[in-house]
N, C-alpha and C. Protein backbone atom coordinates (compact mmCIF):
# COMPACT_ATOMS: atom_id res chain seq x y z
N UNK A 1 16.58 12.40 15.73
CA UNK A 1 15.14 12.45 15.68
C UNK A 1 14.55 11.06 15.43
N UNK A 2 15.12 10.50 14.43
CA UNK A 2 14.47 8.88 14.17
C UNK A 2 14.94 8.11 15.23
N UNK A 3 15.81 8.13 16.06
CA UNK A 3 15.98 7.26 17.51
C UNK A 3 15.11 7.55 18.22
N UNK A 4 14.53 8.80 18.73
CA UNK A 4 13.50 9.07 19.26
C UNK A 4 11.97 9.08 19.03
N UNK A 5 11.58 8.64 17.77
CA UNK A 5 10.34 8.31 17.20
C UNK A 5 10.50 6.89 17.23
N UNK A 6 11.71 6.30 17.12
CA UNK A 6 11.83 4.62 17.51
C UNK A 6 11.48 4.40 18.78
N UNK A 7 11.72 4.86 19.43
CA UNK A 7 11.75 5.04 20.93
C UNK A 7 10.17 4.83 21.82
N UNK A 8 9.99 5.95 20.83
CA UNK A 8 8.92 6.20 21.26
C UNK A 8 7.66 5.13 20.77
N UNK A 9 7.68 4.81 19.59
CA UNK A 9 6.86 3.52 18.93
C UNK A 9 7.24 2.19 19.27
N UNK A 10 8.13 2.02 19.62
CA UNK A 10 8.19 0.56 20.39
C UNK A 10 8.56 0.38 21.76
N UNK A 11 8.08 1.46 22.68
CA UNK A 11 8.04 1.16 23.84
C UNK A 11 6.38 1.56 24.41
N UNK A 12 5.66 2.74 23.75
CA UNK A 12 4.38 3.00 23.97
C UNK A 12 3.73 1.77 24.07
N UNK A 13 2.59 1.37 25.29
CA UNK A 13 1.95 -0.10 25.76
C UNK A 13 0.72 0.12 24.34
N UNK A 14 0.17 0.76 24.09
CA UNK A 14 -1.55 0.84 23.58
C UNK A 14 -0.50 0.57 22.07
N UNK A 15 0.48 0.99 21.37
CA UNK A 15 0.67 1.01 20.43
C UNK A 15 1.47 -0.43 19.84
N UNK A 16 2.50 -0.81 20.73
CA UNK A 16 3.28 -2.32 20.87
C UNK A 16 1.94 -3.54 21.04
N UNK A 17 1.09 -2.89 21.80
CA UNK A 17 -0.27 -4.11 21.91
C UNK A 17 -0.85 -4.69 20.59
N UNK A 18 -0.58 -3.58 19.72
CA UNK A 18 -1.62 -4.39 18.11
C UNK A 18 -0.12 -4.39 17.01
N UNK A 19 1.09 -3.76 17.35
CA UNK A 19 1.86 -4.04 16.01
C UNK A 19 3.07 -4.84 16.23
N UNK A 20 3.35 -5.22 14.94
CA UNK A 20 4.18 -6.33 14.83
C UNK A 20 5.57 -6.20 14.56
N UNK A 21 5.92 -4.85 14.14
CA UNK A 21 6.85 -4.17 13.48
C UNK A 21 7.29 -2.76 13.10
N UNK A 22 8.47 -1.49 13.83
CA UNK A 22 8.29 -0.74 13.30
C UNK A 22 9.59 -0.77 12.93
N UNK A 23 9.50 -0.34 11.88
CA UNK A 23 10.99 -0.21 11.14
C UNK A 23 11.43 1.45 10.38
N UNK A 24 12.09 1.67 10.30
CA UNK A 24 13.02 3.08 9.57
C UNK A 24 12.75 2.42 7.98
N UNK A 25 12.08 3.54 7.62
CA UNK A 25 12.17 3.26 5.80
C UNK A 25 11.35 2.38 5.24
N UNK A 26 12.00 0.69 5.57
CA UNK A 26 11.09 -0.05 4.80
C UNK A 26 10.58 -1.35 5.78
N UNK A 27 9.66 -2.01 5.18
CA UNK A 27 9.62 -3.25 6.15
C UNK A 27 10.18 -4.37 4.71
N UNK A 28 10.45 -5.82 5.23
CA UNK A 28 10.30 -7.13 4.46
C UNK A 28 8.93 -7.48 4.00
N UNK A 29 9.51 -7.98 2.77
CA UNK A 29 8.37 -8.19 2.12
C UNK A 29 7.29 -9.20 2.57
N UNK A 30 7.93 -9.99 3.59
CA UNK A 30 7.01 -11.19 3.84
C UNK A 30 6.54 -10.73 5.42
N UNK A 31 6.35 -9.23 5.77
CA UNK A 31 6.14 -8.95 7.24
C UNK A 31 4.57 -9.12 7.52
N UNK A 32 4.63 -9.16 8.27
CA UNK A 32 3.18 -9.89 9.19
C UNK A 32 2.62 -8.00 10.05
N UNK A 33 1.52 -8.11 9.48
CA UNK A 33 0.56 -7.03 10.26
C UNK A 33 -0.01 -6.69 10.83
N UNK A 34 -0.14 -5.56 11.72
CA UNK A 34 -0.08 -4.37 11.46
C UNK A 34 1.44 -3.85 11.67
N UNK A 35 1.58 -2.97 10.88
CA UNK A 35 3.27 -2.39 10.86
C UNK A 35 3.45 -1.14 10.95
N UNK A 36 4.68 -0.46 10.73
CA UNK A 36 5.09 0.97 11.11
C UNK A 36 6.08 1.52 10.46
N UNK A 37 6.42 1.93 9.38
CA UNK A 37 7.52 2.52 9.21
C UNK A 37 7.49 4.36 8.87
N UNK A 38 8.66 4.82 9.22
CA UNK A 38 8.83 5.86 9.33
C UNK A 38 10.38 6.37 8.39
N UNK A 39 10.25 7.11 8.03
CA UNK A 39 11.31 8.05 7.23
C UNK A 39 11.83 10.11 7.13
N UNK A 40 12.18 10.28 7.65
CA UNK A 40 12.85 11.82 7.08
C UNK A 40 12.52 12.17 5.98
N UNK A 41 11.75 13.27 5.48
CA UNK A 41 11.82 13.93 4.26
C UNK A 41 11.80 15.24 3.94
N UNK A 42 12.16 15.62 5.12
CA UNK A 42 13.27 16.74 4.77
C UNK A 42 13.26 17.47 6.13
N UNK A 43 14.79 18.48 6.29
CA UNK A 43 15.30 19.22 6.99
C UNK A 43 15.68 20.35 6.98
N UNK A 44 15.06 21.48 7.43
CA UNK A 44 14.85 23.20 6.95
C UNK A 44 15.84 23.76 8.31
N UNK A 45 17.23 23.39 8.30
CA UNK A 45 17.80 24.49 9.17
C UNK A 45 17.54 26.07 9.43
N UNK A 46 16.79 26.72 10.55
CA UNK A 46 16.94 28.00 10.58
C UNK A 46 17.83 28.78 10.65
N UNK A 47 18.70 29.56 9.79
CA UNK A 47 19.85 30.18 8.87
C UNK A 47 20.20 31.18 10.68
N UNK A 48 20.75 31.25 10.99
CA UNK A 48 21.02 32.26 11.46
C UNK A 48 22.68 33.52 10.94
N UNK A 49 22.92 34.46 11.59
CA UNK A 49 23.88 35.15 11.28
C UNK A 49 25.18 35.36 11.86
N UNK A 50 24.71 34.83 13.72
CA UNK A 50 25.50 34.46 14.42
C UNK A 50 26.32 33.63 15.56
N UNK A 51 25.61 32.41 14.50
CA UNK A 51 26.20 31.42 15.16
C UNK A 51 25.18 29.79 14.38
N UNK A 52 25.38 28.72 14.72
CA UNK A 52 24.88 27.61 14.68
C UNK A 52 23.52 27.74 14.57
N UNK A 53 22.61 27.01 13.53
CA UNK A 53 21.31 27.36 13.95
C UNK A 53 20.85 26.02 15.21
N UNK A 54 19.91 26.75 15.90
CA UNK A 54 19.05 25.87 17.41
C UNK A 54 17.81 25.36 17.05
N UNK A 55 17.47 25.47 15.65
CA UNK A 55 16.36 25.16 15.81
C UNK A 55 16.06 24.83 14.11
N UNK A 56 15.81 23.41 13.73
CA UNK A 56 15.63 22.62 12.66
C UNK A 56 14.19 22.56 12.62
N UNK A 57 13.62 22.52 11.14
CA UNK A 57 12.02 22.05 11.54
C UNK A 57 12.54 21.14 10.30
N UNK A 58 11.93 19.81 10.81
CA UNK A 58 11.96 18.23 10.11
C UNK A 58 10.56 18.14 10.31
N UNK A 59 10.68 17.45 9.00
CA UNK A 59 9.56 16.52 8.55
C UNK A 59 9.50 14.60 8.58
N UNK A 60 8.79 14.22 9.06
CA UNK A 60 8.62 12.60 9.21
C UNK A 60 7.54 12.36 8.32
N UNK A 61 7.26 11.02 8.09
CA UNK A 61 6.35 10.35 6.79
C UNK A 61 6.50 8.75 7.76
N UNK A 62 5.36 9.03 8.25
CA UNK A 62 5.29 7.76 9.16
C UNK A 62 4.26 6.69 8.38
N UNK A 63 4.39 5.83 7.68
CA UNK A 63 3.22 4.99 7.47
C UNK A 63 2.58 3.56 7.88
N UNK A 64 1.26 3.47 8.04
CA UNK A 64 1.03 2.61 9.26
C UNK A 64 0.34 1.26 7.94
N UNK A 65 0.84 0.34 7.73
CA UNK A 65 0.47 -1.02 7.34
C UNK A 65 -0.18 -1.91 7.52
N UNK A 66 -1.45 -2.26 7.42
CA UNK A 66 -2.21 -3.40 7.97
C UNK A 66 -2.92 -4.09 6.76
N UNK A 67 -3.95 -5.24 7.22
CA UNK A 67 -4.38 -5.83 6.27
C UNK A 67 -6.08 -5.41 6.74
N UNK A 68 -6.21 -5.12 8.28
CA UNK A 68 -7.96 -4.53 7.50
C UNK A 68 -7.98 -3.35 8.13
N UNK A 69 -8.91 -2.71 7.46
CA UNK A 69 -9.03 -1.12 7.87
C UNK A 69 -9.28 -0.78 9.25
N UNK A 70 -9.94 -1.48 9.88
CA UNK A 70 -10.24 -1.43 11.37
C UNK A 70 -9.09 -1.27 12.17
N UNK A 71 -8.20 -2.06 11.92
CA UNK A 71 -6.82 -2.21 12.77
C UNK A 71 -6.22 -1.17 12.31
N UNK A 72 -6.02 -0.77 11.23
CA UNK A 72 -5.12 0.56 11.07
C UNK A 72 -5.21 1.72 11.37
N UNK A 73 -6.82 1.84 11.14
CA UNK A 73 -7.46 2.84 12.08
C UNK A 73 -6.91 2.97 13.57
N UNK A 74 -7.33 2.00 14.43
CA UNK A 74 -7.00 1.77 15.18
C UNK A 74 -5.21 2.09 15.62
N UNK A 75 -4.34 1.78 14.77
CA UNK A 75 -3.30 1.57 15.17
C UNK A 75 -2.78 3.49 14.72
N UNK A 76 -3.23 3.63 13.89
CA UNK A 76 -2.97 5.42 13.67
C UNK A 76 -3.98 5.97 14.41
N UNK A 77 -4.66 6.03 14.90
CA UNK A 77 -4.88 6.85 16.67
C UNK A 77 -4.11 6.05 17.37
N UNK A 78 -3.68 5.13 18.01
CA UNK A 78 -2.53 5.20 18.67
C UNK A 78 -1.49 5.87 18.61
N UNK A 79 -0.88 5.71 17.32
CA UNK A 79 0.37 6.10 16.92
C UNK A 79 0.72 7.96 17.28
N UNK A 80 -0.76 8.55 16.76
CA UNK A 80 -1.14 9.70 16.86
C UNK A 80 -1.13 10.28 18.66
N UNK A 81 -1.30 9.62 19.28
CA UNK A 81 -1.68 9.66 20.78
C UNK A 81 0.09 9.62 21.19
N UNK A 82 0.59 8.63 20.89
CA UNK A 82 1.90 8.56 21.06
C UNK A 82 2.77 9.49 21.24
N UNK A 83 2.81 9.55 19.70
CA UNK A 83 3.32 10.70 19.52
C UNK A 83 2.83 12.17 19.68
N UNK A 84 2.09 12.92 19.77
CA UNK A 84 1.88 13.90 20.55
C UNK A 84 2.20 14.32 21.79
């Protein structure tokens, strides 16, 4: 799932146009903005009785980093567009 939300955030044109960085988890402390990171926080396998479950519902915690509100705005409707 996080290869594919990578995937998807640094190849999207409207979203790569304003950021500088998306990273898994954390960014460096000295990173330059607007940024992206994303994390897992949690995974609800649906139990089944006979056999493997097909169908996981995960949760992501994507947070978008900038230094003025305009751009972040900006960059979470992108992100939002993206991903949908």
């Amino acid at each position: 799932m996080e290869k594919a939300i990578y995937n998807i955030l640094t190849t999207d044109g409207p979203v790569t146009a304003i950021t500088t960085q998306v990273s898994p988890s954390s960014i460096p402390q000295d990173a330059t903005y607007p940024a992206i990171t994303f994390q897992r926080i949690s995974n609800d396998p649906s139990d089944t009785k006979d056999g493997v479950s097909t169908l996981d519902v995960i949760m992501l915690d994507v947070d978008l980093w900038g230094d003025v509100y305009a751009t972040g705005k900006d960059l979470a409707d992108k992100v939002r567009t993206a991903l949908d």
